[in-house]
C-alpha atoms as a PDB file:
ATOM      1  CA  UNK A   1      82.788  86.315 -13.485  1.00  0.00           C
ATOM      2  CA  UNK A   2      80.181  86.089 -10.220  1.00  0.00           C
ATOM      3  CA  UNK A   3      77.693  89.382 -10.555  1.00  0.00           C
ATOM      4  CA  UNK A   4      76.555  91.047  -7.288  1.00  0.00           C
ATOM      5  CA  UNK A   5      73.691  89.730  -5.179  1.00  0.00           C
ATOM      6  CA  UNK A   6      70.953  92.525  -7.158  1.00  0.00           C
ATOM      7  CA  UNK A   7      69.293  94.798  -4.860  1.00  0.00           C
ATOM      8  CA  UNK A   8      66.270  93.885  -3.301  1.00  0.00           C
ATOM      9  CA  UNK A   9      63.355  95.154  -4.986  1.00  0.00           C
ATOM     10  CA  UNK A  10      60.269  97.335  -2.723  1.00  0.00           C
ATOM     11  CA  UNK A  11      56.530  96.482  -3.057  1.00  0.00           C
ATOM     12  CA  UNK A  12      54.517  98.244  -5.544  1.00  0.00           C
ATOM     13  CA  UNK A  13      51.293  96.860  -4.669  1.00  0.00           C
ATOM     14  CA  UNK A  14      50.722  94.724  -7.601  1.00  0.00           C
ATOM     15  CA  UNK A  15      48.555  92.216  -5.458  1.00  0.00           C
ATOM     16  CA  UNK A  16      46.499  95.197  -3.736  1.00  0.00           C
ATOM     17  CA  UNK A  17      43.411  93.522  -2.239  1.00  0.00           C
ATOM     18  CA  UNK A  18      44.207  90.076  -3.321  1.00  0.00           C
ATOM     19  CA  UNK A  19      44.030  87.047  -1.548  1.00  0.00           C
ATOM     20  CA  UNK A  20      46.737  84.497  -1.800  1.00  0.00           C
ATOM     21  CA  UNK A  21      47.046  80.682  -0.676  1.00  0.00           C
ATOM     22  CA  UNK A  22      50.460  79.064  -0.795  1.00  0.00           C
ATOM     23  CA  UNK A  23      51.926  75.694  -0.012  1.00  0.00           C
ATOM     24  CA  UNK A  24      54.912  75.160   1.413  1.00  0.00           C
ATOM     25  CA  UNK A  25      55.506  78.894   2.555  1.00  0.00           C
ATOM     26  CA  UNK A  26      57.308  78.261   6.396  1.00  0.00           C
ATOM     27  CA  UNK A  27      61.010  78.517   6.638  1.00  0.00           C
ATOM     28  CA  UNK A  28      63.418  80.483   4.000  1.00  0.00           C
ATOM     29  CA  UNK A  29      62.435  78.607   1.044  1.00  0.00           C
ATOM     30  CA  UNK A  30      60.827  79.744  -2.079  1.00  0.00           C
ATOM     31  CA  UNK A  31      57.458  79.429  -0.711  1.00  0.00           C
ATOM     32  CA  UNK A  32      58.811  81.378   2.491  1.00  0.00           C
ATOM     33  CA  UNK A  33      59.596  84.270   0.144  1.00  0.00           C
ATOM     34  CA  UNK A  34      56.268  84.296  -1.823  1.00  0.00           C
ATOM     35  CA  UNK A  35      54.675  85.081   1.161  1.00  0.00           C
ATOM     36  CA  UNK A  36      56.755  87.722   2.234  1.00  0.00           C
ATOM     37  CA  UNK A  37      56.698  89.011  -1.186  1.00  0.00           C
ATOM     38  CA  UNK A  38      52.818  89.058  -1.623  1.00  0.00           C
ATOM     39  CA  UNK A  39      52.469  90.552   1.637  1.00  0.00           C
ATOM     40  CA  UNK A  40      54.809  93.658   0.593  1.00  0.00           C
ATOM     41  CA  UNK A  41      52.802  93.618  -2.634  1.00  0.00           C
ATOM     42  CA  UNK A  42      49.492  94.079  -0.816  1.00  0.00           C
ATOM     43  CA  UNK A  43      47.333  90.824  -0.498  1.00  0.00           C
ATOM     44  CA  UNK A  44      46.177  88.757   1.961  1.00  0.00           C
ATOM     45  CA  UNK A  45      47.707  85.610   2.557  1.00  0.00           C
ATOM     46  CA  UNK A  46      47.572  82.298   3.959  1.00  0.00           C
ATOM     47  CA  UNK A  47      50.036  80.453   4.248  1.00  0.00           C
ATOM     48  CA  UNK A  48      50.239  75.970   4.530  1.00  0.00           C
ATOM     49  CA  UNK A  49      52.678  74.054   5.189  1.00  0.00           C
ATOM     50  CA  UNK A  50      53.177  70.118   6.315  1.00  0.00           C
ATOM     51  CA  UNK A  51      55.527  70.825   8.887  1.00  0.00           C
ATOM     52  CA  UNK A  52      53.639  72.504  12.178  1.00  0.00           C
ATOM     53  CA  UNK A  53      56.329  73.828  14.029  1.00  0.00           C
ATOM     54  CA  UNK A  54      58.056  75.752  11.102  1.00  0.00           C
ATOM     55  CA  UNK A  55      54.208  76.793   9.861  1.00  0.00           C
ATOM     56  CA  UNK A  56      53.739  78.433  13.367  1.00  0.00           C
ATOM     57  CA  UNK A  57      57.048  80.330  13.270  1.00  0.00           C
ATOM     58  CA  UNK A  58      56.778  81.229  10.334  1.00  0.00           C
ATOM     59  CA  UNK A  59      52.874  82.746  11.003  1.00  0.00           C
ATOM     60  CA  UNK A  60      54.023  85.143  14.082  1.00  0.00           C
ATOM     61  CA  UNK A  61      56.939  86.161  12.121  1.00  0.00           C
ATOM     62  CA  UNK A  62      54.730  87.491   9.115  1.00  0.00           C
ATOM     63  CA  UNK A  63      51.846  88.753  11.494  1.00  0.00           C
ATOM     64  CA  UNK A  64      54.536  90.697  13.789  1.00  0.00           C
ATOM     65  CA  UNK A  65      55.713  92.280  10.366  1.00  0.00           C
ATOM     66  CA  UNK A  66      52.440  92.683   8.149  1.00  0.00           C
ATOM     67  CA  UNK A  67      50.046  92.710  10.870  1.00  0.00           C
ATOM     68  CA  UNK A  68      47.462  89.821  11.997  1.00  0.00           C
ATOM     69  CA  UNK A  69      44.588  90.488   9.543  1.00  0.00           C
ATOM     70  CA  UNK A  70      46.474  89.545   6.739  1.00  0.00           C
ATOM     71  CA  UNK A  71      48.095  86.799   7.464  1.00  0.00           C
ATOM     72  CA  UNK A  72      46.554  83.518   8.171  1.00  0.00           C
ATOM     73  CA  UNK A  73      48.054  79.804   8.052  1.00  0.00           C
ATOM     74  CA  UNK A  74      46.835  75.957   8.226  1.00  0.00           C
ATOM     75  CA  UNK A  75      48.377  72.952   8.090  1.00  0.00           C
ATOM     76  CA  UNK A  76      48.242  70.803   4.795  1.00  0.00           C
ATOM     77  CA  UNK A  77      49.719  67.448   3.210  1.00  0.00           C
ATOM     78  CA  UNK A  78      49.276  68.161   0.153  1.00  0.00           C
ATOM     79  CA  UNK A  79      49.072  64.300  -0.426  1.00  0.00           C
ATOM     80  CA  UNK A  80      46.115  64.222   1.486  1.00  0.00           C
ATOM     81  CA  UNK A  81      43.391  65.460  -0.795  1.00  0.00           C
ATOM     82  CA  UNK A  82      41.024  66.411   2.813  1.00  0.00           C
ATOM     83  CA  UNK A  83      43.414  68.406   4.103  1.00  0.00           C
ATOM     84  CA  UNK A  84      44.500  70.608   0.421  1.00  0.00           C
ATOM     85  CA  UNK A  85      40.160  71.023  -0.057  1.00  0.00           C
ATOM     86  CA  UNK A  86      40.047  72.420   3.496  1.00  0.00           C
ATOM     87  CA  UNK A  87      42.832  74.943   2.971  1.00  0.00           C
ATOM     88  CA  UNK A  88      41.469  76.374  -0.037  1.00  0.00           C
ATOM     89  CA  UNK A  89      38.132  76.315   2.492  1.00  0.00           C
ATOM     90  CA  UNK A  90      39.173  78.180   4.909  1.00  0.00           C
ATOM     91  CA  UNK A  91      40.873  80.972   2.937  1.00  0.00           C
ATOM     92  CA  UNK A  92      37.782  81.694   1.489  1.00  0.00           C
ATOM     93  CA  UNK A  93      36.412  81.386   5.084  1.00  0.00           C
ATOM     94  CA  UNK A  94      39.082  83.811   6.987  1.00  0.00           C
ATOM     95  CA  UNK A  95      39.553  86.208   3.864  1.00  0.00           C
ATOM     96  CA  UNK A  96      36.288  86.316   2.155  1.00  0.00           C
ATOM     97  CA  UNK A  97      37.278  85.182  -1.305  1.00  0.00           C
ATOM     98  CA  UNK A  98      40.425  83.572  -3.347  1.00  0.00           C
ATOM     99  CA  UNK A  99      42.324  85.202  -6.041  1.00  0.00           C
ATOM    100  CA  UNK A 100      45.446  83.416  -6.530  1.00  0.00           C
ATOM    101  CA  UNK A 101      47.249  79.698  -5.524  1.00  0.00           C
ATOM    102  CA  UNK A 102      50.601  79.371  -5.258  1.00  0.00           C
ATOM    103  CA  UNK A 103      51.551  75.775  -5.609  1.00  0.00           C
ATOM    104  CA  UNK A 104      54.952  75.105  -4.170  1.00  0.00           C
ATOM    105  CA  UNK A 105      54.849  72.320  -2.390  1.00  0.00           C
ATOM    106  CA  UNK A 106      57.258  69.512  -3.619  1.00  0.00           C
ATOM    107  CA  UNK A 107      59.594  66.994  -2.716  1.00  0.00           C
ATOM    108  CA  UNK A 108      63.430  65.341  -3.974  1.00  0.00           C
ATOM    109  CA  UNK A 109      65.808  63.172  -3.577  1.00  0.00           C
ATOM    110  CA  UNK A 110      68.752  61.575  -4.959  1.00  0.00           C
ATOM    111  CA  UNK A 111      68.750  57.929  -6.062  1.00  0.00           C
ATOM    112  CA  UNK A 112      69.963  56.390  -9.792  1.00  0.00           C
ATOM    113  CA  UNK A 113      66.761  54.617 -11.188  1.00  0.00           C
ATOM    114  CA  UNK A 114      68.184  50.910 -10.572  1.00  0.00           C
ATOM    115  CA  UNK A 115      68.629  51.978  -7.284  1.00  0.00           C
ATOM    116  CA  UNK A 116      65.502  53.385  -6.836  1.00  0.00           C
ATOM    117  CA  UNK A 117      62.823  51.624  -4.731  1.00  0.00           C
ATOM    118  CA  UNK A 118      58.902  51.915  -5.555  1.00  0.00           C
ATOM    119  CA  UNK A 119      58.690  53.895  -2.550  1.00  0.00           C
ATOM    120  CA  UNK A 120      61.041  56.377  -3.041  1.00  0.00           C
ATOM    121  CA  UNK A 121      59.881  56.886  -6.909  1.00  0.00           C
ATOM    122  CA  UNK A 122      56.052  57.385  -5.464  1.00  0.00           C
ATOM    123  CA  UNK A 123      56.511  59.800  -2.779  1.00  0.00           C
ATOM    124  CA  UNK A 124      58.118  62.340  -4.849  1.00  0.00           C
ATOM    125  CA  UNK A 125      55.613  61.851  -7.468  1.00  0.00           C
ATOM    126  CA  UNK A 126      52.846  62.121  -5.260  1.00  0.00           C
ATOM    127  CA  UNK A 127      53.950  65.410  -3.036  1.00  0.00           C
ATOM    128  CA  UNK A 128      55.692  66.797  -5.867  1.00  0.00           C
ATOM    129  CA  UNK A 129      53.001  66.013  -9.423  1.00  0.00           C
ATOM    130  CA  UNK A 130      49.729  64.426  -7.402  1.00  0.00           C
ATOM    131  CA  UNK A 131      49.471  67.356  -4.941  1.00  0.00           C
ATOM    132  CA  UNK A 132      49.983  70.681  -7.330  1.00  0.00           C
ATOM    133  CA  UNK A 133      47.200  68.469  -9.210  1.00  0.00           C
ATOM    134  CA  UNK A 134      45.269  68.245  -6.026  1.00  0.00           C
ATOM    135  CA  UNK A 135      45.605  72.235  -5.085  1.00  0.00           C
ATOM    136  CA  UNK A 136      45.314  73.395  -8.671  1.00  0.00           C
ATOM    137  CA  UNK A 137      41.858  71.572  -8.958  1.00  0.00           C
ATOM    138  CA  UNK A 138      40.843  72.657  -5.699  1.00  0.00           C
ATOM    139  CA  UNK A 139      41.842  75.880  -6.323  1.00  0.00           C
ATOM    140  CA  UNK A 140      40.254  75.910  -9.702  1.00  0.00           C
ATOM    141  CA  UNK A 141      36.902  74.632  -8.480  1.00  0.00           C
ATOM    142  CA  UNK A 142      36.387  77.791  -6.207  1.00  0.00           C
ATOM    143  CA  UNK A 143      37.614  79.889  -9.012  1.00  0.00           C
ATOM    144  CA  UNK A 144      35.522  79.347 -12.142  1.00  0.00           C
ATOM    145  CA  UNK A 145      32.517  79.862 -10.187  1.00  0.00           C
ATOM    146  CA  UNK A 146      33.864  83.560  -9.377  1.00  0.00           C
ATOM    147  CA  UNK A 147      35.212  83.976 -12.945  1.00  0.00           C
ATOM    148  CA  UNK A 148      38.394  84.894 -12.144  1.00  0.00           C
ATOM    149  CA  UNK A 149      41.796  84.114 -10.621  1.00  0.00           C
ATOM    150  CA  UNK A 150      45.141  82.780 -10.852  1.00  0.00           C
ATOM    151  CA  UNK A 151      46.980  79.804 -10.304  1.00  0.00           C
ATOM    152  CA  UNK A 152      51.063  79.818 -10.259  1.00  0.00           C
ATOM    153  CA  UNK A 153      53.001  76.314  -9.920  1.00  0.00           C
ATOM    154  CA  UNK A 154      56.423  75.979  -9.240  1.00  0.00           C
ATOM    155  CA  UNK A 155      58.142  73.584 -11.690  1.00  0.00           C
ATOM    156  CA  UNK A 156      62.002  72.860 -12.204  1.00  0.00           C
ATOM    157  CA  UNK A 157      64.453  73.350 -14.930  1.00  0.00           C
ATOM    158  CA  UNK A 158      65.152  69.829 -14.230  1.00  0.00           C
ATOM    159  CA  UNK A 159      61.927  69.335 -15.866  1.00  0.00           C
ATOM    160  CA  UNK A 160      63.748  70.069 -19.371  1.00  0.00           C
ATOM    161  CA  UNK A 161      67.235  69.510 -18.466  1.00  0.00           C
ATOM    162  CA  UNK A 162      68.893  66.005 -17.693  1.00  0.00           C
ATOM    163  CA  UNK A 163      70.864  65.240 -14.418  1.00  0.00           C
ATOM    164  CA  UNK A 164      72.165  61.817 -13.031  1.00  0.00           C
ATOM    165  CA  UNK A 165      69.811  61.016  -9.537  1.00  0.00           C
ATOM    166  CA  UNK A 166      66.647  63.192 -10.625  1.00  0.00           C
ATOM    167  CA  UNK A 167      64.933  60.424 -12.537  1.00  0.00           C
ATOM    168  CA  UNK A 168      61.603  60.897 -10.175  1.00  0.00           C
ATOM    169  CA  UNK A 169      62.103  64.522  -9.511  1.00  0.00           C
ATOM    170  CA  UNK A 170      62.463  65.661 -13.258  1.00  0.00           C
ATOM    171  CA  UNK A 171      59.292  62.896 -14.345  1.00  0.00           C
ATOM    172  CA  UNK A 172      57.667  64.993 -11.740  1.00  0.00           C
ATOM    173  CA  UNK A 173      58.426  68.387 -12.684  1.00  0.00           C
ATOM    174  CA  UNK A 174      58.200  67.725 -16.283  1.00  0.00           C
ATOM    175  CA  UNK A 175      54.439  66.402 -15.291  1.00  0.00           C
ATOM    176  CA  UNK A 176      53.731  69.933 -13.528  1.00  0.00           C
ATOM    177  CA  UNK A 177      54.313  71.757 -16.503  1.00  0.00           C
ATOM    178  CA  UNK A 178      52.653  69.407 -18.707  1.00  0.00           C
ATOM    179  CA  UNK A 179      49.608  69.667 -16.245  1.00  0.00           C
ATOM    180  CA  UNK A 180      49.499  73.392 -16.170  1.00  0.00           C
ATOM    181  CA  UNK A 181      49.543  73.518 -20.080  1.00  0.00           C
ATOM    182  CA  UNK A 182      46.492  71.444 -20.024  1.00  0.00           C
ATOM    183  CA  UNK A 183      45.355  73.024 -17.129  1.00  0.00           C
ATOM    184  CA  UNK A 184      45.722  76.509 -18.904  1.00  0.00           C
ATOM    185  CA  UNK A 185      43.030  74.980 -21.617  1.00  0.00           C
ATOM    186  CA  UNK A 186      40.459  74.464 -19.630  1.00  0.00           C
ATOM    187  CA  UNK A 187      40.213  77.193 -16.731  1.00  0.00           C
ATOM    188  CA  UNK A 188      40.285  80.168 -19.753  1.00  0.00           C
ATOM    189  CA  UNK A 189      36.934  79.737 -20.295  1.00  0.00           C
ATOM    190  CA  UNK A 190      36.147  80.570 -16.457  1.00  0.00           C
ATOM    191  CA  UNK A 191      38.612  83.826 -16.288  1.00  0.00           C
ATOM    192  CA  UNK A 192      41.388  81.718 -15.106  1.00  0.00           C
ATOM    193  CA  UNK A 193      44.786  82.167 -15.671  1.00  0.00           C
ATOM    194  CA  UNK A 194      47.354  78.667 -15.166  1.00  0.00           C
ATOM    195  CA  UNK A 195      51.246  79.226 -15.168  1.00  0.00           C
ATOM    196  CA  UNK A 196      54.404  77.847 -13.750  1.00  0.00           C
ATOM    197  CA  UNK A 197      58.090  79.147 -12.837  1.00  0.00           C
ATOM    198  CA  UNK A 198      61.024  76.885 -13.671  1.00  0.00           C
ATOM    199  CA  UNK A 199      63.789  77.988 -10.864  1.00  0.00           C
ATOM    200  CA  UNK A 200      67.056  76.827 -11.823  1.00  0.00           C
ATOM    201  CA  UNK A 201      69.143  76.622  -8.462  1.00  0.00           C
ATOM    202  CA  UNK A 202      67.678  78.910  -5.617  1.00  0.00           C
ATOM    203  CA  UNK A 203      69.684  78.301  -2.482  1.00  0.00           C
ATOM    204  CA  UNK A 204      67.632  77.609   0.589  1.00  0.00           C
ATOM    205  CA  UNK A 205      68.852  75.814   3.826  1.00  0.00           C
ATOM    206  CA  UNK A 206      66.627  72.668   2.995  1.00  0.00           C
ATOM    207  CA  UNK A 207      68.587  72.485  -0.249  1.00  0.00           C
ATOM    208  CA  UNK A 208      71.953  72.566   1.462  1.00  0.00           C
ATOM    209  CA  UNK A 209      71.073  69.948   3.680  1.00  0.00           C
ATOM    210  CA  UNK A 210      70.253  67.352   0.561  1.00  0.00           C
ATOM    211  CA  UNK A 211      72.203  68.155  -1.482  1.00  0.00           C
ATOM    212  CA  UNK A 212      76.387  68.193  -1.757  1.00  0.00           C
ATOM    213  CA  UNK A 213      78.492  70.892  -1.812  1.00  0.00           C
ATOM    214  CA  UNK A 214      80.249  69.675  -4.647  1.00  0.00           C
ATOM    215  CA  UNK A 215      77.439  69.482  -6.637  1.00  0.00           C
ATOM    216  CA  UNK A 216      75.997  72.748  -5.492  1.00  0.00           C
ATOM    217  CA  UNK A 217      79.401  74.168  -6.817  1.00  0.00           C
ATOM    218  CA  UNK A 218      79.314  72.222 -10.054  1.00  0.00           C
ATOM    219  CA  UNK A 219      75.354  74.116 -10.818  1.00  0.00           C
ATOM    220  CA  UNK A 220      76.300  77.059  -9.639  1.00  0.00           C
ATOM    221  CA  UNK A 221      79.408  77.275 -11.948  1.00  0.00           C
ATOM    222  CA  UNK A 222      76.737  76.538 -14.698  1.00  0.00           C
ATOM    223  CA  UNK A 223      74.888  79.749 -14.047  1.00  0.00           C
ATOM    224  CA  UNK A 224      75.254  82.828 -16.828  1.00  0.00           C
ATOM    225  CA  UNK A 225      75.749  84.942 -13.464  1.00  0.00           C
ATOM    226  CA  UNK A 226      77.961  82.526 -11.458  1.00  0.00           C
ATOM    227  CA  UNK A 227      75.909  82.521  -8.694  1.00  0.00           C
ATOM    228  CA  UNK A 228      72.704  80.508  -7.631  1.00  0.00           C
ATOM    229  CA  UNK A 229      69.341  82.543  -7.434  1.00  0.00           C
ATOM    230  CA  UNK A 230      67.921  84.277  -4.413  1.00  0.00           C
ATOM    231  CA  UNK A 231      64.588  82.393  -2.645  1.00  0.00           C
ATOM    232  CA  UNK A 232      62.909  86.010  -3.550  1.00  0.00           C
ATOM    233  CA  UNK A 233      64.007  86.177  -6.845  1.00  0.00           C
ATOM    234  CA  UNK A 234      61.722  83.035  -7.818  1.00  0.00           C
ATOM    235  CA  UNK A 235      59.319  85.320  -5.591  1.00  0.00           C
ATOM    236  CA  UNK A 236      59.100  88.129  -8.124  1.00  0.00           C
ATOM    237  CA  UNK A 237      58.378  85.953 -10.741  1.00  0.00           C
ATOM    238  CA  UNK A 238      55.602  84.394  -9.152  1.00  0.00           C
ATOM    239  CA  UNK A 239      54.708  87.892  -7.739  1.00  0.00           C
ATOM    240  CA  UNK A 240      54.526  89.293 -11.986  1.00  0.00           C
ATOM    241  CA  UNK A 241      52.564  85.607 -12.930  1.00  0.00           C
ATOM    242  CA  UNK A 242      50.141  86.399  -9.902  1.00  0.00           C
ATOM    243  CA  UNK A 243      49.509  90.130 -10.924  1.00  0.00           C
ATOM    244  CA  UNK A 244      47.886  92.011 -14.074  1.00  0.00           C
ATOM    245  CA  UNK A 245      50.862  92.863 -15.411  1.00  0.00           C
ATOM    246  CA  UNK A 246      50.688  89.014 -16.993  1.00  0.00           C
ATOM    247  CA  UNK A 247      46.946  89.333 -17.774  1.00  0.00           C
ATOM    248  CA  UNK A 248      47.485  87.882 -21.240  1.00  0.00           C
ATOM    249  CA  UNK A 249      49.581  84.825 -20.341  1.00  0.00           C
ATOM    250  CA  UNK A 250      48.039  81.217 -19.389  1.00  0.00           C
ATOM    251  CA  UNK A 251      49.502  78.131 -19.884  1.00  0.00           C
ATOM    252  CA  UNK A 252      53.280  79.306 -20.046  1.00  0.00           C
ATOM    253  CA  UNK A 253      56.039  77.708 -18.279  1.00  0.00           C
ATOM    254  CA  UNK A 254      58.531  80.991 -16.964  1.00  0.00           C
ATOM    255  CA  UNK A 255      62.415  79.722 -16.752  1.00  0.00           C
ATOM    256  CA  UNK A 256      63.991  81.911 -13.823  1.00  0.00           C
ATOM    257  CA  UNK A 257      67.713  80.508 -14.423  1.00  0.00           C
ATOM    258  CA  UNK A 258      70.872  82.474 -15.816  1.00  0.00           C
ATOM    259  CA  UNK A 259      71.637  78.679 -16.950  1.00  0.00           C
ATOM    260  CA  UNK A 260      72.847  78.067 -20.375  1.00  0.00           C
ATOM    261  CA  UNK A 261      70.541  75.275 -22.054  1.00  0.00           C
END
């Protein structure tokens, strides 16, 4: 039985006076709605993305809405480890200071392992594992020496959970939450808190576009609430990871699936 689309949940201002960087954020993705989300819960934000075009539309968009001083946005390949130090720079820069990183950026694919070239296995390993390493270490370095903050990657059920064509992808998410466990360990000491969501399926026009509709129908007839997750859903779990209302969590790995294991 297929429940409802929920109702869209109003700001509370749980990021009040925060400042926010996060990867990935143009176009309707999950990253997309994280910045939409902080923004209606108060903060700052800046907002990166690879892909100029969508990173530009997506910047007037949020500014018409939220208003130009809190909204910023620079480009970043987040396999370029230049380019992900200079973002974190110039939040601190524009904003003044840096409370949390959102670390969405990532990258699939579909290809059975015997198929799979070097290439292909690399790339995703590299956008997807090598550059939340790269932002949660740059993000990290400018937070320990304030004492606080908070770091949020986005991981993958697919990290835990087996499916044909993911080899690289679920080695990659599996890595994420492995890294943010470690992760976790060491930025306590400096008043820094390390987490990760695990979306299940979140439909998003990217993920249409990649993936088949018969397989699309397959996962979503998996889910407890036969249907697939809304981009801001994922949102509001980042959102309560990024707020105080998690103040005693670090190192914890957040499933947002209806999913049967």
């Amino acid at each position: 039985m297929t429940e409802a689309m929920p109702r869209y949940v109003e700001g509370h201002g749980l990021l009040r006076d925060r400042v926010v960087v996060i990867t990935a954020a143009a176009g309707a993705g999950i990253g997309g709605a994280t910045a939409r989300r902080c923004l209606e819960e108060g903060a700052a934000v800046m907002v990166s993305d690879a892909h100029e075009r969508r990173l530009a539309e997506s910047r007037a968009a949020l500014e018409k809405e939220f208003g130009a001083d809190r909204v910023a946005a620079r480009r970043c390949d987040v396999t370029s480890e230049d380019e992900v130090r200079a973002l974190y720079a110039a939040a601190v820069e524009r904003f003044g200071r840096l409370d949390v990183a959102v670390n969405n950026a990532g990258l699939g694919g579909t290809a059975e392992l015997a198929d799979m070239t070097d290439e292909q296995w690399n790339r995703v390993l590299d956008v997807t594992l090598n550059g939340t390493m790269r932002c949660t270490r740059a993000a990290l370095r400018i937070m320990r020496e304030h004492g606080s903050g908070v770091i949020v990657n986005n991981a993958s059920v697919i990290g835990w959970r087996a499916q044909r064509g993911q080899a690289h992808y679920a080695a990659a998410k599996a890595g994420v939450m492995a890294l943010t466990r470690c992760v976790a360990l060491e930025a306590a000491p400096h008043g820094v808190r390390v987490n990760a969501v695990a979306p299940s399926l979140a439909m998003h026009p990217h993920l249409v576009k990649v993936t088949s509709q018969d397989l699309l129908d397959e996962l979503t007839r998996g889910e407890a609430f036969g249907r697939y997750a809304q981009p801001w859903e994922v949102a509001n779990v980042i959102v309560f990871l990024a707020s105080d209302y998690s103040s005693y969590m670090t190192g914890e790995v957040v499933s947002v699936s209806s999913r049967h294991p």
